[in-house]
N, C-alpha and C. Protein backbone atom coordinates (compact mmCIF):
# COMPACT_ATOMS: atom_id res chain seq x y z
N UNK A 1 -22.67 8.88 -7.24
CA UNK A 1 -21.65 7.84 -7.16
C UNK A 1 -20.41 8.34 -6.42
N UNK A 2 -20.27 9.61 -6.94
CA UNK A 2 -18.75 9.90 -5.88
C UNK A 2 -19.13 10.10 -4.20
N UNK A 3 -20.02 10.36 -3.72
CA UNK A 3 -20.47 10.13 -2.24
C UNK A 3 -20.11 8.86 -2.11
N UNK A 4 -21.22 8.17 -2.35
CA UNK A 4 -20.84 6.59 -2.18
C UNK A 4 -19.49 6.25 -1.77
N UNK A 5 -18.81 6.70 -3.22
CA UNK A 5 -17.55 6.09 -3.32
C UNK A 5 -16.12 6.72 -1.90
N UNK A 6 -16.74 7.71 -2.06
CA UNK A 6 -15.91 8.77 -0.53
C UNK A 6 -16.00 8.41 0.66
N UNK A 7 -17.22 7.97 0.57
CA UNK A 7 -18.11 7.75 1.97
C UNK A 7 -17.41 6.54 2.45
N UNK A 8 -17.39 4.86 1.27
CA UNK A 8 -16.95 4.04 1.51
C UNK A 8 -15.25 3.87 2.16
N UNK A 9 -14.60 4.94 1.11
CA UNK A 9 -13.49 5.21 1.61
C UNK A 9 -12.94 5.89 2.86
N UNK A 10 -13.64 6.37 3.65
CA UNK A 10 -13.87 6.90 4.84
C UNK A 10 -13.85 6.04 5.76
N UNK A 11 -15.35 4.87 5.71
CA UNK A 11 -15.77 4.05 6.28
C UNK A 11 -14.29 3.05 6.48
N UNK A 12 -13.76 2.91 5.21
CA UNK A 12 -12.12 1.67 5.45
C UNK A 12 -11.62 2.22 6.05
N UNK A 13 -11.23 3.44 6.13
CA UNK A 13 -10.19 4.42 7.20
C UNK A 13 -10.95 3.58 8.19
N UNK A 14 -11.45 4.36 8.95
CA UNK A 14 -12.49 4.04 9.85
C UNK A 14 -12.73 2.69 10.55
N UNK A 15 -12.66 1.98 10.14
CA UNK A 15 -13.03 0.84 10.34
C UNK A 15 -11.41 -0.07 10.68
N UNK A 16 -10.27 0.65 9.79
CA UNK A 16 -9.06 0.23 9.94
C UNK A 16 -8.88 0.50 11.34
N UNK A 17 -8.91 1.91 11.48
CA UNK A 17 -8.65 2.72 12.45
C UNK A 17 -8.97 2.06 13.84
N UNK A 18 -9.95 1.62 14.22
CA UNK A 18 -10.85 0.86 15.20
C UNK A 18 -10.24 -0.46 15.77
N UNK A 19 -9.82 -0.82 14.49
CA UNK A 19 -9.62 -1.90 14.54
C UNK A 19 -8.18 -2.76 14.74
N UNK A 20 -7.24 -1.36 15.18
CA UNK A 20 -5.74 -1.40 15.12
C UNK A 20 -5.73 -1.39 16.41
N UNK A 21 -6.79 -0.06 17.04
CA UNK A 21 -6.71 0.48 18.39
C UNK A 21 -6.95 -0.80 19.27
N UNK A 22 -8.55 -1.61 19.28
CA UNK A 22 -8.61 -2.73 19.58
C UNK A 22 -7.36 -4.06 19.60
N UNK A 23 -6.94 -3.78 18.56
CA UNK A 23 -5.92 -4.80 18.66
C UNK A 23 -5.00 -4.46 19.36
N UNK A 24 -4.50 -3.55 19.60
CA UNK A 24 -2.99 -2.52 20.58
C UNK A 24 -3.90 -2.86 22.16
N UNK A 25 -5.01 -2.35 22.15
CA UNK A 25 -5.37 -2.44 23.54
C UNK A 25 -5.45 -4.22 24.15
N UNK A 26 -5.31 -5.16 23.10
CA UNK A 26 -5.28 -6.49 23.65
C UNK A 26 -3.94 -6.74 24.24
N UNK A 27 -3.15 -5.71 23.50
CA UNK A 27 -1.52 -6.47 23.80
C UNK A 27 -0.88 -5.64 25.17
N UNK A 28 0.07 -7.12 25.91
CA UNK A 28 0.48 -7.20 27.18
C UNK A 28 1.54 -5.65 26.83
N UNK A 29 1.99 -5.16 27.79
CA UNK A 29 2.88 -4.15 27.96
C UNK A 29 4.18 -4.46 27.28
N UNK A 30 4.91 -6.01 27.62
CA UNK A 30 5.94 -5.73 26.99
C UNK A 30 5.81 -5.67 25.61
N UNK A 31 4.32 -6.53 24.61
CA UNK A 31 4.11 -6.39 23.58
C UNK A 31 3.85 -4.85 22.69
N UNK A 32 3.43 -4.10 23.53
CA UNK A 32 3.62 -2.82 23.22
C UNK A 32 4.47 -1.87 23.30
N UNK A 33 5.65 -2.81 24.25
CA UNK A 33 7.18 -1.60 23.59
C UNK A 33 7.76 -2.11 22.62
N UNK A 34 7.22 -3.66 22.39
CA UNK A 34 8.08 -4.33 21.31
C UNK A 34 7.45 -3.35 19.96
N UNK A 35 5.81 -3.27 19.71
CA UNK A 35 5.44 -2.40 18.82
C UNK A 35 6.44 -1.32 18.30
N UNK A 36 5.82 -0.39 19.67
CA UNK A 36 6.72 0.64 19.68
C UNK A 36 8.21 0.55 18.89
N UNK A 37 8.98 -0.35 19.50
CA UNK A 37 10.41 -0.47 18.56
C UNK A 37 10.57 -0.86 17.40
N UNK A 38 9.39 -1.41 16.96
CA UNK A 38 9.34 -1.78 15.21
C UNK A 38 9.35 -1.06 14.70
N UNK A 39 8.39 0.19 15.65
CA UNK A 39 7.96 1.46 14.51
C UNK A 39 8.62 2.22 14.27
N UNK A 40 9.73 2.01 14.81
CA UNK A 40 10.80 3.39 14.60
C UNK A 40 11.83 3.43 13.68
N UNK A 41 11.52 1.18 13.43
CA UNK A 41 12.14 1.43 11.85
C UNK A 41 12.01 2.14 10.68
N UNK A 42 12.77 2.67 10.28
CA UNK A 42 12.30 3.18 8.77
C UNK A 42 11.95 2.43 7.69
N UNK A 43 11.90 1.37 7.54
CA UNK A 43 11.94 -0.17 6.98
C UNK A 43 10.22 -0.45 6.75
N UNK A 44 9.47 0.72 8.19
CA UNK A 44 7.62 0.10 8.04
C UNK A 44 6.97 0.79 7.34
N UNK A 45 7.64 2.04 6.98
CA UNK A 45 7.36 3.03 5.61
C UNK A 45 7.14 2.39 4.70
N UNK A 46 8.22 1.20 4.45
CA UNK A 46 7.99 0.41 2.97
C UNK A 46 6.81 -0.16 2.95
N UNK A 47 6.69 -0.91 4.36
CA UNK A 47 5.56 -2.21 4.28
C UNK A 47 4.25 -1.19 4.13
N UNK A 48 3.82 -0.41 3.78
CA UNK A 48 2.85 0.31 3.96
C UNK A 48 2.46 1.32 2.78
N UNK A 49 3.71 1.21 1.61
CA UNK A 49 3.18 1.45 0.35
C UNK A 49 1.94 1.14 0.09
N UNK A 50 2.70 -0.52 -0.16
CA UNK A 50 1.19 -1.38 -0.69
C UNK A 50 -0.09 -0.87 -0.14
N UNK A 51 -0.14 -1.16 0.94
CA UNK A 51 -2.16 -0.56 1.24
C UNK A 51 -2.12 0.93 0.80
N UNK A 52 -1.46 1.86 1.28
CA UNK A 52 -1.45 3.03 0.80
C UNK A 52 -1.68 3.09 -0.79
N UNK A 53 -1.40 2.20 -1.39
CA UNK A 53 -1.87 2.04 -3.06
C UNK A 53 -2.98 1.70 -3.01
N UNK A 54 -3.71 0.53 -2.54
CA UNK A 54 -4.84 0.51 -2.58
C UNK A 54 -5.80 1.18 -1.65
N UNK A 55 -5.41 1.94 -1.29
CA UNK A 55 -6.69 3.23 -0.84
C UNK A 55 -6.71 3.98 -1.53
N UNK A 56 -5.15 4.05 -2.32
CA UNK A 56 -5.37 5.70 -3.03
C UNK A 56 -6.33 5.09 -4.22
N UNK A 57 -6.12 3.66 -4.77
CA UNK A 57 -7.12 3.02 -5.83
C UNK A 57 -8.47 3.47 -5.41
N UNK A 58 -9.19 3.20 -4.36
CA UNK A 58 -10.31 3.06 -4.22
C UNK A 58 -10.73 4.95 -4.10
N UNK A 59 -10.04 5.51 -3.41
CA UNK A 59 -10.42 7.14 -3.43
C UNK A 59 -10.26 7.70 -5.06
N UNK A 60 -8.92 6.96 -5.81
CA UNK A 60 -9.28 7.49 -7.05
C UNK A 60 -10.26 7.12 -7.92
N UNK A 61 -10.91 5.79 -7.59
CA UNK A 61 -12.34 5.63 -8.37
C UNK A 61 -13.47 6.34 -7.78
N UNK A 62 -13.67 7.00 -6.94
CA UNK A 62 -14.57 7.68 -6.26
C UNK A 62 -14.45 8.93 -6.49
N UNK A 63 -13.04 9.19 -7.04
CA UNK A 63 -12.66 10.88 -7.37
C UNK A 63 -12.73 11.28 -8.99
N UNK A 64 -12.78 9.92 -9.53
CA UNK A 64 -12.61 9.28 -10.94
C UNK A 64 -11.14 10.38 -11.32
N UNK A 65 -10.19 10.21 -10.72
CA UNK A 65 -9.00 10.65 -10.56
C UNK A 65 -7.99 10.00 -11.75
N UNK A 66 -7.68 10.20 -12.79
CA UNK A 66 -6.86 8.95 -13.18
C UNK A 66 -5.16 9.72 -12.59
N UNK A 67 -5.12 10.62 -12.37
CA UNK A 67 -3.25 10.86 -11.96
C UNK A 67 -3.55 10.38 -10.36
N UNK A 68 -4.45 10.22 -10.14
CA UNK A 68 -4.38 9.82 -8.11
C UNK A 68 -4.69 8.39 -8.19
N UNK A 69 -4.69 8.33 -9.69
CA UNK A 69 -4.89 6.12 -9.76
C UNK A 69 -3.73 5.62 -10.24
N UNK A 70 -2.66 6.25 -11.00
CA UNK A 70 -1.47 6.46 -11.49
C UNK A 70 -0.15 6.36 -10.04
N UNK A 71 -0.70 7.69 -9.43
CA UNK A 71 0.26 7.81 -8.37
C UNK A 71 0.08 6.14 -7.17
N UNK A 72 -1.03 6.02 -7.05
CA UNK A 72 -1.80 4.51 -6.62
C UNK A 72 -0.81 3.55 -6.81
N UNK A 73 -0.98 2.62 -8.17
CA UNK A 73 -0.16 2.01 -8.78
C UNK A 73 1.07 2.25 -8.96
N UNK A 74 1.91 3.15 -8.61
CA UNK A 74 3.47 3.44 -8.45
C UNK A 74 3.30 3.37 -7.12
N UNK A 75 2.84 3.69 -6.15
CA UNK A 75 2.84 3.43 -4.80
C UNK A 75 3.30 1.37 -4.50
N UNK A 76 1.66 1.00 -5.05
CA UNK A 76 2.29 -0.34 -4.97
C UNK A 76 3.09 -0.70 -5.45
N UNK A 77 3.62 -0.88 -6.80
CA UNK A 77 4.63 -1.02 -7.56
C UNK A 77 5.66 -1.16 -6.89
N UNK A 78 6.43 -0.15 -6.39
CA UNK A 78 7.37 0.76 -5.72
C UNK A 78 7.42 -0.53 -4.25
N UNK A 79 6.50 -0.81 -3.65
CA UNK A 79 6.49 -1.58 -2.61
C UNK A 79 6.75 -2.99 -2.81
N UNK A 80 6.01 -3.52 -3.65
CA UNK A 80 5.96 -5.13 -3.90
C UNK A 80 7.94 -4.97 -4.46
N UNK A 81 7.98 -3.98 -5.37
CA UNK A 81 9.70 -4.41 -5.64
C UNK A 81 10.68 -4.72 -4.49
N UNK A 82 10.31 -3.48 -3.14
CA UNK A 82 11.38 -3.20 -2.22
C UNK A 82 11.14 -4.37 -1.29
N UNK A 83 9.84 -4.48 -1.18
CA UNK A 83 9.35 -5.97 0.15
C UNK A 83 9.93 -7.49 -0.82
N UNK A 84 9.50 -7.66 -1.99
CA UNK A 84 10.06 -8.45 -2.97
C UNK A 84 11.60 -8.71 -2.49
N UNK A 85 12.56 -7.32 -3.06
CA UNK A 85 13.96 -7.59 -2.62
C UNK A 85 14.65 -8.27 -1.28
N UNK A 86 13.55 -7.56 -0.33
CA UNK A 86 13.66 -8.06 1.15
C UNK A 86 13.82 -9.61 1.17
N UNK A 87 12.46 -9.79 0.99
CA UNK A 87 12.06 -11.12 0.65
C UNK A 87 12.81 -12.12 -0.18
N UNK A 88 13.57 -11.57 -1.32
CA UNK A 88 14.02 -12.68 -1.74
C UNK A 88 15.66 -13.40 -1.30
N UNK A 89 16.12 -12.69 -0.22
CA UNK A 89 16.91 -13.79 0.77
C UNK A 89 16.48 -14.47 0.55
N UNK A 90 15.29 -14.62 1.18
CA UNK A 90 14.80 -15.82 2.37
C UNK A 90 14.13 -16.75 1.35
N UNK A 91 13.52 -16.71 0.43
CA UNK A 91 12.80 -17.26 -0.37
C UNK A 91 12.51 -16.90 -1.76
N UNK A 92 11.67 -17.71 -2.51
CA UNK A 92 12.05 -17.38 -4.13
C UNK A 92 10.31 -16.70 -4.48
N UNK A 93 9.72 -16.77 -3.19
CA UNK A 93 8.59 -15.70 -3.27
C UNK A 93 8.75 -14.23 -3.40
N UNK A 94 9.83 -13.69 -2.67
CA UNK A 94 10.25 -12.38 -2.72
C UNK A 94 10.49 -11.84 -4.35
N UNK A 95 11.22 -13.15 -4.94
CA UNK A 95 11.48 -12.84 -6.58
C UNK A 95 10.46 -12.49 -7.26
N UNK A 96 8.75 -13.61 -6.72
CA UNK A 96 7.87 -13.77 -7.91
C UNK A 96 7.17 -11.93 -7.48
N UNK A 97 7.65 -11.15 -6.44
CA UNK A 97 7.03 -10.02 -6.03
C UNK A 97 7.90 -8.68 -6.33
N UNK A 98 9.06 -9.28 -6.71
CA UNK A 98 9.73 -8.18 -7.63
C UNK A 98 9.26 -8.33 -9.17
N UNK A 99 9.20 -9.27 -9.67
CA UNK A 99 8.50 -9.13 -10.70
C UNK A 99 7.36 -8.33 -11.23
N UNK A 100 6.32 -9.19 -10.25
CA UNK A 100 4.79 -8.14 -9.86
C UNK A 100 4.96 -6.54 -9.89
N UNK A 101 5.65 -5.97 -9.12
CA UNK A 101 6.19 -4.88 -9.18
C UNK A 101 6.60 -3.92 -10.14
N UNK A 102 7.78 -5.08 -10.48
CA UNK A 102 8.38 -4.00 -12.12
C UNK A 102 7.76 -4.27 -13.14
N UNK A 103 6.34 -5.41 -13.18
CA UNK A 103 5.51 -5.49 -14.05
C UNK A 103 4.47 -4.05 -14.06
N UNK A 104 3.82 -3.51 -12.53
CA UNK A 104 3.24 -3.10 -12.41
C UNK A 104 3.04 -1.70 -13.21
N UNK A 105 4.78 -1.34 -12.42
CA UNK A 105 5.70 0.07 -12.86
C UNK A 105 5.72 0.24 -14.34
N UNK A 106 6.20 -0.78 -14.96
CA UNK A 106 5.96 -1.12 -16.26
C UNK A 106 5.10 -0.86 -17.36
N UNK A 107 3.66 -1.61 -16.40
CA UNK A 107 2.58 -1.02 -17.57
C UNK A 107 2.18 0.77 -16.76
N UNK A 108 2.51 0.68 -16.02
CA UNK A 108 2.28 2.14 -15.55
C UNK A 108 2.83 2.68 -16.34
N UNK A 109 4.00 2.92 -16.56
CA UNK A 109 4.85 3.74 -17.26
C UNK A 109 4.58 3.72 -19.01
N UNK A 110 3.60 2.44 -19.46
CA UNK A 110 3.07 2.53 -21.09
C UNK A 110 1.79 3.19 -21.03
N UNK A 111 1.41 3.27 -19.81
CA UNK A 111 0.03 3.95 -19.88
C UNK A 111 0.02 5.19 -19.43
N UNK A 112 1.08 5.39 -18.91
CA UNK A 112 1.32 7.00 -18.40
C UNK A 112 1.85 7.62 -19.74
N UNK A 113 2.32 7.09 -20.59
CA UNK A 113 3.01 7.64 -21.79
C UNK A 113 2.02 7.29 -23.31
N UNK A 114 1.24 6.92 -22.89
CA UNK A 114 0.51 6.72 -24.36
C UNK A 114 -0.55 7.43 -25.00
N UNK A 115 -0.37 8.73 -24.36
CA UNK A 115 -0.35 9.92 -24.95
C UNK A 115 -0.03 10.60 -26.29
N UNK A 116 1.56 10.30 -25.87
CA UNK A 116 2.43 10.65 -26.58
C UNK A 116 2.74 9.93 -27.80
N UNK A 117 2.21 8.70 -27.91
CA UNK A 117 2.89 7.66 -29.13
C UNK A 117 1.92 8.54 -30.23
């Protein structure tokens, strides 16, 4: 099962990977300095928690990891709050994703500690 599960997780890299390049190689030149200048925000770090949580989910069921499924779930957590905050200028969706968030952190933090009770 942990092959499988590695293997699959490889394969999403992989398959992400491919599939970014393809998309960059469709876009016109000026669309690719515009890229370029997004990326240099520090701002795309955030947007990129989230998946970064769910890979580390899927590698920690394959690693049967529970502190690399822990660190996972504070990853997203951590993201849905900060994209949430972003978000909730503009709209009252950003709110329902800060919630999500400090819900997440939340039970993280009763299950990271229930050890101890």
């Amino acid at each position: 099962m942990d092959a499988l599960g590695i293997s699959v997780a490889v394969l999403m890299i992989v398959i992400v990977v491919f599939s970014s390049k393809k998309e960059y190689n469709k876009m016109s030149t000026a669309e690719k300095e515009k890229l370029k200048e997004e990326l240099r925000n520090p701002l795309i770090l955030v947007a990129g928690l989230i998946p970064a949580g769910f890979l580390l989910v899927f590698i920690s069921i394959a690693l049967q990891s529970a502190t690399l499924r822990n660190i996972a779930f504070a990853l997203m957590g951590l993201g849905m709050i900060i994209e949430g905050a972003m978000l909730s200028k503009e709209s009252s969706r950003g709110t329902l994703l800060v919630v999500l968030g400090s819900s997440a952190i939340l039970v993280l933090g009763l299950l990271a500690t229930r050890p101890f009770w």
